[in-house]
C-alpha atoms as a PDB file:
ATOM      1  CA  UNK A   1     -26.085  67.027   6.838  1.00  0.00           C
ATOM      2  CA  UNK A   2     -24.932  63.307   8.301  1.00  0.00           C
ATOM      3  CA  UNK A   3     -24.943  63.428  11.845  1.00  0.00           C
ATOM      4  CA  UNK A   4     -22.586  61.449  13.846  1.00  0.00           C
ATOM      5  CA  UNK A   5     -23.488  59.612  16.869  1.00  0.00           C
ATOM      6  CA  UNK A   6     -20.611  58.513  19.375  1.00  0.00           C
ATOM      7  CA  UNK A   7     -21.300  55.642  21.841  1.00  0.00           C
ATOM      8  CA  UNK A   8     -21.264  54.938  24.886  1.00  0.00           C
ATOM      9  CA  UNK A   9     -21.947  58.369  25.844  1.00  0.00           C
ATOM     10  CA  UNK A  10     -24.390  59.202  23.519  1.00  0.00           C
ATOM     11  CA  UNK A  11     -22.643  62.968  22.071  1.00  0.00           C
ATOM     12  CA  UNK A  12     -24.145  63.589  18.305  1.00  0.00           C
ATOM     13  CA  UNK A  13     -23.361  66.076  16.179  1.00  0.00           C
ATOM     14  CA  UNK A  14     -24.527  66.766  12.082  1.00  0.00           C
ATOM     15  CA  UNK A  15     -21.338  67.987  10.263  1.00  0.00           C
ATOM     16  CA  UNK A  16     -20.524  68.326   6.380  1.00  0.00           C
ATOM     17  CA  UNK A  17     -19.556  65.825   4.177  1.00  0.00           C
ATOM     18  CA  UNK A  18     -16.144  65.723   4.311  1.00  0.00           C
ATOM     19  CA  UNK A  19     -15.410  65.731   8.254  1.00  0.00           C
ATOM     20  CA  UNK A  20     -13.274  63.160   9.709  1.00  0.00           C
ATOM     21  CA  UNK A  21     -14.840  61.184  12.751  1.00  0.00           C
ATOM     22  CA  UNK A  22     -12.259  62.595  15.087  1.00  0.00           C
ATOM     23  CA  UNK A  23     -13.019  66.540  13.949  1.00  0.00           C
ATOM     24  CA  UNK A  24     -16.988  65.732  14.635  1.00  0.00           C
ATOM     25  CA  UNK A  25     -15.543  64.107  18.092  1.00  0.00           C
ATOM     26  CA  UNK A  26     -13.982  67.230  19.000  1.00  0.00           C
ATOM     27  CA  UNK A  27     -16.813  69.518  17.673  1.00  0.00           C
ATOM     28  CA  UNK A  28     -18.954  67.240  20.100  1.00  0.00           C
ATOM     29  CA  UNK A  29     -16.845  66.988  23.117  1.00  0.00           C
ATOM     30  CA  UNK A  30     -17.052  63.096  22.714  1.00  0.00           C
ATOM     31  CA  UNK A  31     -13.943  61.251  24.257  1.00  0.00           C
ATOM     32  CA  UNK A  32     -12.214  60.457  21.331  1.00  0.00           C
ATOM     33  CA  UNK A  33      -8.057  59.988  21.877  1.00  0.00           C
ATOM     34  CA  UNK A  34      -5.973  61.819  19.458  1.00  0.00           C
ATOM     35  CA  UNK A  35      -2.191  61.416  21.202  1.00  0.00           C
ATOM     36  CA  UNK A  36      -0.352  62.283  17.443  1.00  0.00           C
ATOM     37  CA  UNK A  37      -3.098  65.742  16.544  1.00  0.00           C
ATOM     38  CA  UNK A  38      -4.711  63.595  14.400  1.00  0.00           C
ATOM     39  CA  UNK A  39      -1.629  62.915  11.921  1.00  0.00           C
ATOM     40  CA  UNK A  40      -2.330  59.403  11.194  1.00  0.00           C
ATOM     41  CA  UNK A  41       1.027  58.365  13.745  1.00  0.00           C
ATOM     42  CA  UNK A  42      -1.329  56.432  16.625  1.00  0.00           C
ATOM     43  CA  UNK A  43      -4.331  54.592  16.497  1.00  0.00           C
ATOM     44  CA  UNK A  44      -5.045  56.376  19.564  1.00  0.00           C
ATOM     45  CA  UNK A  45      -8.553  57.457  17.524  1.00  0.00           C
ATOM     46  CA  UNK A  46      -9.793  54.138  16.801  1.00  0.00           C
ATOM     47  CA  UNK A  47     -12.955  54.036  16.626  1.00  0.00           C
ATOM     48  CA  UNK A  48     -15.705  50.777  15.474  1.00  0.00           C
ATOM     49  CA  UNK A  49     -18.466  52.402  12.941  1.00  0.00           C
ATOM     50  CA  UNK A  50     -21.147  50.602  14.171  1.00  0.00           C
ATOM     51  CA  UNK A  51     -23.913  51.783  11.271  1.00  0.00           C
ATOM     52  CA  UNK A  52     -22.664  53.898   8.237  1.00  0.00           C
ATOM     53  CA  UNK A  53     -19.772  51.602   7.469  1.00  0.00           C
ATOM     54  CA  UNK A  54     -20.035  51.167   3.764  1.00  0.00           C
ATOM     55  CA  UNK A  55     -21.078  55.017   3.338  1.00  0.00           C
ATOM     56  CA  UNK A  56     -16.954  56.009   4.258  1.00  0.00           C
ATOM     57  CA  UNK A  57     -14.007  56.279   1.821  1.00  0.00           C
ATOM     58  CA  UNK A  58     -11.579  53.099   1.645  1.00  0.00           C
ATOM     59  CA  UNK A  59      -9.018  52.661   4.284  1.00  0.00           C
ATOM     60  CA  UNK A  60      -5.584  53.636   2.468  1.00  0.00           C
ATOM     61  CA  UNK A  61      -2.437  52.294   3.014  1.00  0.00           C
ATOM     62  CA  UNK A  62      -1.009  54.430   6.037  1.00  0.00           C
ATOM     63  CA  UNK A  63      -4.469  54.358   8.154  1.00  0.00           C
ATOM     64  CA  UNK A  64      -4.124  49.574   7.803  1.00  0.00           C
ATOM     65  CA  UNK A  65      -0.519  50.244   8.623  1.00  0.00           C
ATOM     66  CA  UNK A  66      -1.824  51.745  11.979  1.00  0.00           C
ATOM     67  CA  UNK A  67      -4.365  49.996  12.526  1.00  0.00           C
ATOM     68  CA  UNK A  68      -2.239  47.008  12.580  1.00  0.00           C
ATOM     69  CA  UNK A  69      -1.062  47.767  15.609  1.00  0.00           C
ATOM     70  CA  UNK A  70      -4.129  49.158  17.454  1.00  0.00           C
ATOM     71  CA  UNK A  71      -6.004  46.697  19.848  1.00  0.00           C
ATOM     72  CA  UNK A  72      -8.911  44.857  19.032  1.00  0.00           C
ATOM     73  CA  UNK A  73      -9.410  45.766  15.400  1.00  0.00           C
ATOM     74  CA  UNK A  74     -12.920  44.375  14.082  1.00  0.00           C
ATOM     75  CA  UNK A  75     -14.119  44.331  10.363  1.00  0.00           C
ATOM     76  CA  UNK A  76     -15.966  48.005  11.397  1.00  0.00           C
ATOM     77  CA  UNK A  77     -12.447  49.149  12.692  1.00  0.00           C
ATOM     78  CA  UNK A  78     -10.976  52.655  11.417  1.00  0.00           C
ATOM     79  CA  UNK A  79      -8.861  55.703  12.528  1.00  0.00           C
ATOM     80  CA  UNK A  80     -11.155  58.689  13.437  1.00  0.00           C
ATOM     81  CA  UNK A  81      -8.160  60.860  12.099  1.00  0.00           C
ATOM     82  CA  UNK A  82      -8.621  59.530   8.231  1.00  0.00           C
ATOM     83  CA  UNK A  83     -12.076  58.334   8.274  1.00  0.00           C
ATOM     84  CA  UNK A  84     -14.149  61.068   6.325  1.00  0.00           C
ATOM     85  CA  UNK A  85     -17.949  61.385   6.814  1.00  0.00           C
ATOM     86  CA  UNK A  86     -19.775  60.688   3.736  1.00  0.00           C
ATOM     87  CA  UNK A  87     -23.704  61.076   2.550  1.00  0.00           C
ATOM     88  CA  UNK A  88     -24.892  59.039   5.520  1.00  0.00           C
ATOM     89  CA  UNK A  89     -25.356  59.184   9.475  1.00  0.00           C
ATOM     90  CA  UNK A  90     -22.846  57.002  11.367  1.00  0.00           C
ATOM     91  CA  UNK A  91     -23.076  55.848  14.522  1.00  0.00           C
ATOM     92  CA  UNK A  92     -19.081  55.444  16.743  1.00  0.00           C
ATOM     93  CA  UNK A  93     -18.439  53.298  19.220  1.00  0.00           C
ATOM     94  CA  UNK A  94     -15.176  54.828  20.998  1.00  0.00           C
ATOM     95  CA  UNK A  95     -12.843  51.465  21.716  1.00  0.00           C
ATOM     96  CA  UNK A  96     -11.516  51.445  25.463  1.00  0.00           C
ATOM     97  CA  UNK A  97      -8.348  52.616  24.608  1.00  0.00           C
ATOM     98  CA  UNK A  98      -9.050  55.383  22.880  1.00  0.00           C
ATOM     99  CA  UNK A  99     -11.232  56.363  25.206  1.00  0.00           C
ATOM    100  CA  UNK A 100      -8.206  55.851  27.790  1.00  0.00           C
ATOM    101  CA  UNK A 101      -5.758  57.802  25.889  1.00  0.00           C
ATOM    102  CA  UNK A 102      -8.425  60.975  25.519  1.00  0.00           C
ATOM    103  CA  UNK A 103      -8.552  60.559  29.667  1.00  0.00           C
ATOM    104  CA  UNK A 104      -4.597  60.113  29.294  1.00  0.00           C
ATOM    105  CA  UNK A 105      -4.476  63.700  27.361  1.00  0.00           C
ATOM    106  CA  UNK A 106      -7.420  65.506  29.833  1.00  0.00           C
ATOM    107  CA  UNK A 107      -6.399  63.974  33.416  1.00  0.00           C
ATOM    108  CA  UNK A 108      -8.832  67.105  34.754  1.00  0.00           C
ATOM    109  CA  UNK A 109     -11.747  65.007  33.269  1.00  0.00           C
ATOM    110  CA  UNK A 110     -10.995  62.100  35.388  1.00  0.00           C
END
């Protein structure tokens, strides 16, 4: 199974092909935002893939509309919501807002 690494923190979990970044986020308690459940209505999970890139599905339509109003969207940019783990490990780098908002939704963590 792929595992998935999130930075800065480190958290890594191996999940099935098939997972979205933001279900392996949960499954790993890393700090990944996800303000709308995960409904593809915030870019709240924005994530940059830094290694296992070109191993995930296409972006479609509705995750670029998003993303085109996230902040800071790189070439390695995509929504941890749509964003489906394929054959390959990846490695996450959780943006600073994202981050933010999953502080935003678990103020006890502060």
């Amino acid at each position: 199974m792929p595992r998935v690494t999130f930075l800065p923190d480190g958290n890594s979990i191996e999940v099935p092909p098939g997972t979205t970044i933001l279900a392996a986020a949960q499954k790993c308690h890393a700090q990944v935002g996800f303000a709308c459940g995960g409904n593809c209505a915030c870019s709240t999970c924005h994530v940059y893939v830094r290694q296992g890139f070109d191993s995930l599905p296409a972006t479609e339509e509705d995750e670029e509309d998003i993303l085109d109003r996230a902040f800071d969207v790189q070439p390695v940019s995509r929504l941890g919501c749509q964003a489906k783990v394929g054959d390959r490990d990846l490695v996450c780098e959780i943006t600073p807002e994202s981050r933010q908002a999953w502080f935003d939704e678990h103020p006890e963590a502060r």
